[in-house]
N, C-alpha and C. Protein backbone atom coordinates (compact mmCIF):
# COMPACT_ATOMS: atom_id res chain seq x y z
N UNK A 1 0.84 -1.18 0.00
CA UNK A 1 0.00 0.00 0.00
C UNK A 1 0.88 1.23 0.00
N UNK A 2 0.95 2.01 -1.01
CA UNK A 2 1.78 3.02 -1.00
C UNK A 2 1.52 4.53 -2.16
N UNK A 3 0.29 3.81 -2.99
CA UNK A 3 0.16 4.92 -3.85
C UNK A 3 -1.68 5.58 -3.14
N UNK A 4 -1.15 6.60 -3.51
CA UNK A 4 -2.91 7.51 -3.26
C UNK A 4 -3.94 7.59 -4.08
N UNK A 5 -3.33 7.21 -5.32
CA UNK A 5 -3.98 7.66 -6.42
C UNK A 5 -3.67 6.54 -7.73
N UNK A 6 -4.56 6.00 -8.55
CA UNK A 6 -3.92 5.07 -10.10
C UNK A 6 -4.57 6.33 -11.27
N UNK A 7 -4.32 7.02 -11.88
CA UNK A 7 -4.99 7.83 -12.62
C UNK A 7 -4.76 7.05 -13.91
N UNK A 8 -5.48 6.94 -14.94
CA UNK A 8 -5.54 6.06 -15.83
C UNK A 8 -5.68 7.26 -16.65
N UNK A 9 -5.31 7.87 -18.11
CA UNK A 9 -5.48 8.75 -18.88
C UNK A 9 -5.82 8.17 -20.79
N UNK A 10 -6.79 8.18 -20.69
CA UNK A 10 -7.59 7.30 -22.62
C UNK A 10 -6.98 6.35 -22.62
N UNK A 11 -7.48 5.05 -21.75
CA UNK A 11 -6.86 3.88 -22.32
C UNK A 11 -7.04 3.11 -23.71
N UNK A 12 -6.22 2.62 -24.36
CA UNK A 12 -6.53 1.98 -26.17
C UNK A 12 -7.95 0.68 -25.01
N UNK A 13 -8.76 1.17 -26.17
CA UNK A 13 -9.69 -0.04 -25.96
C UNK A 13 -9.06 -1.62 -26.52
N UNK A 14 -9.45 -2.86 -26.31
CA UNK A 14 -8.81 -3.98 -26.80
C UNK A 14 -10.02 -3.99 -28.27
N UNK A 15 -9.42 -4.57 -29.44
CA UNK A 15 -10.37 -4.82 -30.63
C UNK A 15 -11.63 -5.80 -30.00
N UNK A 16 -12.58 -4.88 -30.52
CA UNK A 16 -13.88 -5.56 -30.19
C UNK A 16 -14.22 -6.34 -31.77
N UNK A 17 -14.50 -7.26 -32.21
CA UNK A 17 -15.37 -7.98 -33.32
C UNK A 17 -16.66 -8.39 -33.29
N UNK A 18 -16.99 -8.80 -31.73
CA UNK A 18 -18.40 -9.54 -31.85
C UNK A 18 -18.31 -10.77 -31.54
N UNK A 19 -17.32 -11.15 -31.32
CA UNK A 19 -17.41 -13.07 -31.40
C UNK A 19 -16.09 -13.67 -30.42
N UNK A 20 -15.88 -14.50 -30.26
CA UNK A 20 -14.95 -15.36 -29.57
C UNK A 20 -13.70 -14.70 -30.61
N UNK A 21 -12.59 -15.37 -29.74
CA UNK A 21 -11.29 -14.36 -29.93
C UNK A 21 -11.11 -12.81 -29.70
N UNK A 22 -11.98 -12.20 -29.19
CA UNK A 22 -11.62 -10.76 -28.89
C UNK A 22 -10.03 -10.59 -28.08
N UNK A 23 -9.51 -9.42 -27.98
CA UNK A 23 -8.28 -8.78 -28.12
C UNK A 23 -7.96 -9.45 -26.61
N UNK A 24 -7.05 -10.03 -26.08
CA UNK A 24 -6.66 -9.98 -24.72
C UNK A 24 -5.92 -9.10 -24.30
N UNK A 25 -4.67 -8.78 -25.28
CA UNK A 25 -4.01 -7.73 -25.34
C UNK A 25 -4.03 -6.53 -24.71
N UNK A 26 -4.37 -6.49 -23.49
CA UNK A 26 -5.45 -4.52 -23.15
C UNK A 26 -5.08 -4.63 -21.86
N UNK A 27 -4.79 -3.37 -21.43
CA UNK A 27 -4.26 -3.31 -20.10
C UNK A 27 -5.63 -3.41 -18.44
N UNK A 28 -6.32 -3.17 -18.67
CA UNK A 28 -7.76 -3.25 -18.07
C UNK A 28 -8.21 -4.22 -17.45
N UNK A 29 -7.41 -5.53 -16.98
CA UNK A 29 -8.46 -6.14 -16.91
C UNK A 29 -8.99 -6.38 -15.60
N UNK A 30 -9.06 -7.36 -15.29
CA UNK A 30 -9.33 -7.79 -13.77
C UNK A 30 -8.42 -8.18 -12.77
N UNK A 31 -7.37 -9.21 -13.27
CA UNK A 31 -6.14 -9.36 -12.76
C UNK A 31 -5.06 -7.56 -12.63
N UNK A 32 -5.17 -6.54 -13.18
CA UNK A 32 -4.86 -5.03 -13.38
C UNK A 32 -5.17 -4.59 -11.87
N UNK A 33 -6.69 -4.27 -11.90
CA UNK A 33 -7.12 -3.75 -11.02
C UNK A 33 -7.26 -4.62 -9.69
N UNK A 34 -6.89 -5.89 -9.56
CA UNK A 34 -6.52 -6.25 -8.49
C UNK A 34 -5.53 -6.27 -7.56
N UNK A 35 -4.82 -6.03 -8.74
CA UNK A 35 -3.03 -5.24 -8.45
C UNK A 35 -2.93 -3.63 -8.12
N UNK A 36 -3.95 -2.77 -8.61
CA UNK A 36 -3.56 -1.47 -8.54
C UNK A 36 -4.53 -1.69 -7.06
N UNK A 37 -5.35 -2.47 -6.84
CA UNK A 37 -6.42 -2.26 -5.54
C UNK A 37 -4.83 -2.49 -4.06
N UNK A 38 -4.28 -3.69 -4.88
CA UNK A 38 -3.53 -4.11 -3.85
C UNK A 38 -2.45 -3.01 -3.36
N UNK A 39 -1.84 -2.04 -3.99
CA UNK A 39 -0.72 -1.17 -3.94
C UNK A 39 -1.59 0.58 -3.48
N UNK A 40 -2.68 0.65 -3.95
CA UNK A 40 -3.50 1.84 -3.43
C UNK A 40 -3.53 1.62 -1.80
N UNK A 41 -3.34 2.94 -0.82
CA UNK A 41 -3.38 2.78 0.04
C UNK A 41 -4.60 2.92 0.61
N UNK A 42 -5.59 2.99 1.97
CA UNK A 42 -6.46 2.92 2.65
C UNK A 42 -7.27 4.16 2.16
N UNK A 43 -8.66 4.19 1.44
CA UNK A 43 -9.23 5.36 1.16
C UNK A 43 -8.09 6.07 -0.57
N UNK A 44 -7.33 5.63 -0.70
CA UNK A 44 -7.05 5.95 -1.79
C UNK A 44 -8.07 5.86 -3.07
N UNK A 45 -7.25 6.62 -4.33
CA UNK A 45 -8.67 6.41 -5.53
C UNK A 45 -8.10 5.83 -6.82
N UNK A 46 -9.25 5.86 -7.99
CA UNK A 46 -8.87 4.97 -9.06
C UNK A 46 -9.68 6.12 -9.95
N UNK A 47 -9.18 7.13 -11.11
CA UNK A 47 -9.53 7.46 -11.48
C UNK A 47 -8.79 7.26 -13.36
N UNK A 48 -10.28 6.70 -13.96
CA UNK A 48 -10.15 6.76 -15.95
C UNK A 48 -10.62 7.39 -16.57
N UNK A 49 -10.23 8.04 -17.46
CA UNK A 49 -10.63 9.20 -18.17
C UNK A 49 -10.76 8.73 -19.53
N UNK A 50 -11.65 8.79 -19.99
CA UNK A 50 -11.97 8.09 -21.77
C UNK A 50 -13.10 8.97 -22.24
N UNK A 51 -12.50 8.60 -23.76
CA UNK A 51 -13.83 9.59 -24.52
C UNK A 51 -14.81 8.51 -25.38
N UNK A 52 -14.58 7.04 -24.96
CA UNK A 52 -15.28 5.75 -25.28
C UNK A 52 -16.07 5.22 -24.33
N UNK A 53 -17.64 5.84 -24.31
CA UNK A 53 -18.32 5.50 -23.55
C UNK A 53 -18.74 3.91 -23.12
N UNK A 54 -18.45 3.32 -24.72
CA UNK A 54 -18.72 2.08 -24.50
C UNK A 54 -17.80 1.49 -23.92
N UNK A 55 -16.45 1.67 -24.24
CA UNK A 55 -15.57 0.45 -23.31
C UNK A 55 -15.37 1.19 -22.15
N UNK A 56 -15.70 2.37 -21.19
CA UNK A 56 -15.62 2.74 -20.40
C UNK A 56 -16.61 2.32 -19.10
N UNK A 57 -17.75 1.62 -19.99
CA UNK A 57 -18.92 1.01 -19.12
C UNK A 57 -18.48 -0.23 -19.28
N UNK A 58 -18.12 -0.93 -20.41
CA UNK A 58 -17.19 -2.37 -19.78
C UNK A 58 -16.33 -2.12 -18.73
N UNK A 59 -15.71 -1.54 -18.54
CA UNK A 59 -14.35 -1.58 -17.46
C UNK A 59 -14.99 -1.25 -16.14
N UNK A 60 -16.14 -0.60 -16.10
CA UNK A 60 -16.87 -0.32 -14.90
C UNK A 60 -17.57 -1.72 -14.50
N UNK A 61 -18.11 -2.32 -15.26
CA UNK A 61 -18.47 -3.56 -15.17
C UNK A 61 -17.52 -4.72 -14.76
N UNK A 62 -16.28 -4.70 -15.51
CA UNK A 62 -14.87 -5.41 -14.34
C UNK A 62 -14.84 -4.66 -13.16
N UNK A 63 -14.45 -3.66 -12.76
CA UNK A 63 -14.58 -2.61 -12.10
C UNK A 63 -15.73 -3.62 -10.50
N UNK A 64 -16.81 -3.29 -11.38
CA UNK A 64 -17.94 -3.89 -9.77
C UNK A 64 -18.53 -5.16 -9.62
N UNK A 65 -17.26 -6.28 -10.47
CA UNK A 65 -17.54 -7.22 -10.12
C UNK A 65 -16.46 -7.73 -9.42
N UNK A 66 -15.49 -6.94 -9.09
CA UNK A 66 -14.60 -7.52 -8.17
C UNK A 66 -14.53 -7.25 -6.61
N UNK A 67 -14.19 -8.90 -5.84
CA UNK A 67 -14.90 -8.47 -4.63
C UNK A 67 -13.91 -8.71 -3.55
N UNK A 68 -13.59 -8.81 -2.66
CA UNK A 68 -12.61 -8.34 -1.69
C UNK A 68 -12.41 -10.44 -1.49
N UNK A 69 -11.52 -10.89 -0.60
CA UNK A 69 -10.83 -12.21 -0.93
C UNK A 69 -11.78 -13.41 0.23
N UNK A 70 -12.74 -12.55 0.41
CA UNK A 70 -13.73 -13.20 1.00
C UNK A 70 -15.36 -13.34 0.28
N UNK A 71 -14.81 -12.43 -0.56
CA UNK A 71 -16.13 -12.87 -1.49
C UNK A 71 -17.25 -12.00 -1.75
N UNK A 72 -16.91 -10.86 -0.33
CA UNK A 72 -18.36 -10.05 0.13
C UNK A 72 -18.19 -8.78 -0.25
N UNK A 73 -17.61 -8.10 -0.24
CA UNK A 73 -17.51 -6.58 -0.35
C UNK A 73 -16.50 -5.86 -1.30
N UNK A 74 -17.24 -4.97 -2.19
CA UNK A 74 -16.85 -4.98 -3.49
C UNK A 74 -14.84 -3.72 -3.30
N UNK A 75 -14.55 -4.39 -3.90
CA UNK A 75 -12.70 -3.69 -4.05
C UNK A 75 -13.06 -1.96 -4.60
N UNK A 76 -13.38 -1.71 -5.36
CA UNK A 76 -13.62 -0.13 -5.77
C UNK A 76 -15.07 0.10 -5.35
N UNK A 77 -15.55 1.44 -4.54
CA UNK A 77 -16.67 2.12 -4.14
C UNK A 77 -16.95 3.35 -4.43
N UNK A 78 -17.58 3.73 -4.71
CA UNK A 78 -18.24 5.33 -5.21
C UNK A 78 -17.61 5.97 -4.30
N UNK A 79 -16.86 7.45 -4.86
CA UNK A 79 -16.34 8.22 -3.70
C UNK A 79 -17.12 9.56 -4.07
N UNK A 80 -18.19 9.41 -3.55
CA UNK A 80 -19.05 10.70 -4.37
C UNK A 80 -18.52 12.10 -3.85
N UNK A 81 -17.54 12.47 -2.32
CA UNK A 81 -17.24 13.36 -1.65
C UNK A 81 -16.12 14.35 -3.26
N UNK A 82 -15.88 12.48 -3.66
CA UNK A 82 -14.70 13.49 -5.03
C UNK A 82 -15.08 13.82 -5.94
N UNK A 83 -16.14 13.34 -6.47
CA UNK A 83 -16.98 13.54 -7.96
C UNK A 83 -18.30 14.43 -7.72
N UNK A 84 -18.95 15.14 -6.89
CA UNK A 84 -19.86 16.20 -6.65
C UNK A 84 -20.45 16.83 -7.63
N UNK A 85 -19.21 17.64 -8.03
CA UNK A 85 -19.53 18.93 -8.99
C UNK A 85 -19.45 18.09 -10.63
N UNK A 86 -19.16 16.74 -11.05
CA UNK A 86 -19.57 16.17 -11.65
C UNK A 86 -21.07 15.75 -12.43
N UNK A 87 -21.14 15.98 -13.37
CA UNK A 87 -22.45 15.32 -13.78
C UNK A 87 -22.46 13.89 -14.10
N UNK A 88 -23.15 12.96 -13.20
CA UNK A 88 -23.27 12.12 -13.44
C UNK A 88 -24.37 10.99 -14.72
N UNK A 89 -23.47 10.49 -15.70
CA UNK A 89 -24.45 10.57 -16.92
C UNK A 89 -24.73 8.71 -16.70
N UNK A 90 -24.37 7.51 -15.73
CA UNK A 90 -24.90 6.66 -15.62
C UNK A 90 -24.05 5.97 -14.64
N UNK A 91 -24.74 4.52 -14.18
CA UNK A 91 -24.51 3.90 -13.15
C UNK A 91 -24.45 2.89 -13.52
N UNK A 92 -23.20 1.68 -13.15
CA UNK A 92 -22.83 0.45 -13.72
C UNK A 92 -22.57 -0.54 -12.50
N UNK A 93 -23.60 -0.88 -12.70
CA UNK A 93 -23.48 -1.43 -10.83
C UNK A 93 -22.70 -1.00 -9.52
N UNK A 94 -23.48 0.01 -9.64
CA UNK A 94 -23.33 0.91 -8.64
C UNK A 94 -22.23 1.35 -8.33
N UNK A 95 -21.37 1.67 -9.88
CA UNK A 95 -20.18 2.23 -9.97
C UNK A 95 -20.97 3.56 -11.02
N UNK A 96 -20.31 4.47 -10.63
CA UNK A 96 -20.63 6.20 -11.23
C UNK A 96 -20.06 6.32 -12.87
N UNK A 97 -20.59 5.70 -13.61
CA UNK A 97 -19.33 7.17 -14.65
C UNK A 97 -20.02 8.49 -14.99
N UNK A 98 -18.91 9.65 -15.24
CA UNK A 98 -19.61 11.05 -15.18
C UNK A 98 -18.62 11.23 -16.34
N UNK A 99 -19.49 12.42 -16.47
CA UNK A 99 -18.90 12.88 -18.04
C UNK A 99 -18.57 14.83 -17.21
N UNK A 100 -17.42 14.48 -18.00
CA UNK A 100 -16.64 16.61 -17.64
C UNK A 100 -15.34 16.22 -17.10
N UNK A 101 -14.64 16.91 -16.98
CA UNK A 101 -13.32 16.97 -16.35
C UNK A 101 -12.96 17.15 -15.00
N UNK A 102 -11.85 16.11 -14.37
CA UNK A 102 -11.59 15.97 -12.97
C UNK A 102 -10.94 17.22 -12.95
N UNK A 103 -10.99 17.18 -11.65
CA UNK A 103 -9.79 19.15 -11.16
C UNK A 103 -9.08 18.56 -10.32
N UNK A 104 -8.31 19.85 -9.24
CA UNK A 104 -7.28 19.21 -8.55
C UNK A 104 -7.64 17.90 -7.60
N UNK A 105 -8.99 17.83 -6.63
CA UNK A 105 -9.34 17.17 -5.75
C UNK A 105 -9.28 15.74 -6.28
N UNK A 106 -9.21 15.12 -8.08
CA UNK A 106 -8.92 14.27 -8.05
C UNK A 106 -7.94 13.91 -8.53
N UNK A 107 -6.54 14.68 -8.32
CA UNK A 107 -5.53 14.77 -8.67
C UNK A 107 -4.96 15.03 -10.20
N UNK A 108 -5.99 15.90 -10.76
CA UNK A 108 -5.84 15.54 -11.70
C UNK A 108 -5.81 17.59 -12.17
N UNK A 109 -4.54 18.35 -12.56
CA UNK A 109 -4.05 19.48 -12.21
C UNK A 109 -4.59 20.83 -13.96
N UNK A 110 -4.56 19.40 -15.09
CA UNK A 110 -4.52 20.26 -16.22
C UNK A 110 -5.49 21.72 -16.59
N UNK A 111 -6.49 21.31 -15.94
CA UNK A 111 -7.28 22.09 -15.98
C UNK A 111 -7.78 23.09 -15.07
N UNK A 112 -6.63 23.64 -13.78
CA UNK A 112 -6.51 23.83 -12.80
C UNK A 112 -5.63 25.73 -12.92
C-alpha cells in the first residue's frame, strides 16, 4: 500500500469484433485492477478518463464485479465526496461514470 492515487489517462480499448477471440491484449483487466487495488493505500482512488463510452462502461463492469478475498464486499466504491460537482451521466453497478473533467481534488491538475 503506497500509492494515493492510479490515474488512468484514454486507455486503447482492446479490438472488439463480436465473437470469440476478442483482443486480450489490453491493459484493463481484472487481474490489473486487483493489483492497482492491492498497492492503493487505505481510502485511496482509481480514477479513468476516456472519450469511449462504451468500453468505459465495460471496465466499470470489471470494475464492480470484483470483490474483496472473502467474497463479500466490493474492491472499488463510489467516492461521491470526489466527484460532486460532476455530472453524473450513468450507473454500472453501482459504480458512477460522469462525463466533464476531474480538477485538482482528483488529482488531476490540467485544468486547474
Amino acid at each position: 500500500e503506497s500509492l494515493t492515487q492510479v490515474l488512468i489517462n484514454f486507455p486503447e480499448p482492446p479490438l472488439w469484433s463480436g465473437g470469440d477471440g476478442e483482443s486480450t491484449l489490453h491493459l484493463l483487466t481484472a487481474d490489473f485492477f486487483r493489483s492497482a487495488h492491492r498497492v492503493l493505500e487505505a481510502g485511496g482512488s482509481l480514477t479513468i478518463l476516456s472519450d469511449n463510452s462504451r468500453y468505459i462502461a465495460s471496465v466499470l463492469a470489471t470494475l464492480a464485479d470484483l470483490k474483496d478475498e472473502e467474497g463479500n464486499e466490493p474492491l472499488f466504491v463510489d467516492r461521491r465526496e470526489l466527484t460532486a460537482d460532476w455530472k453524473r451521466s450513468q450507473v454500472v453497478r453501482d459504480l458512477p461514470l460522469f462525463v466533464g473533467l476531474p480538477g485538482e481534488v482528483c488529482g488531476h491538475f490540467a485544468n486547474s
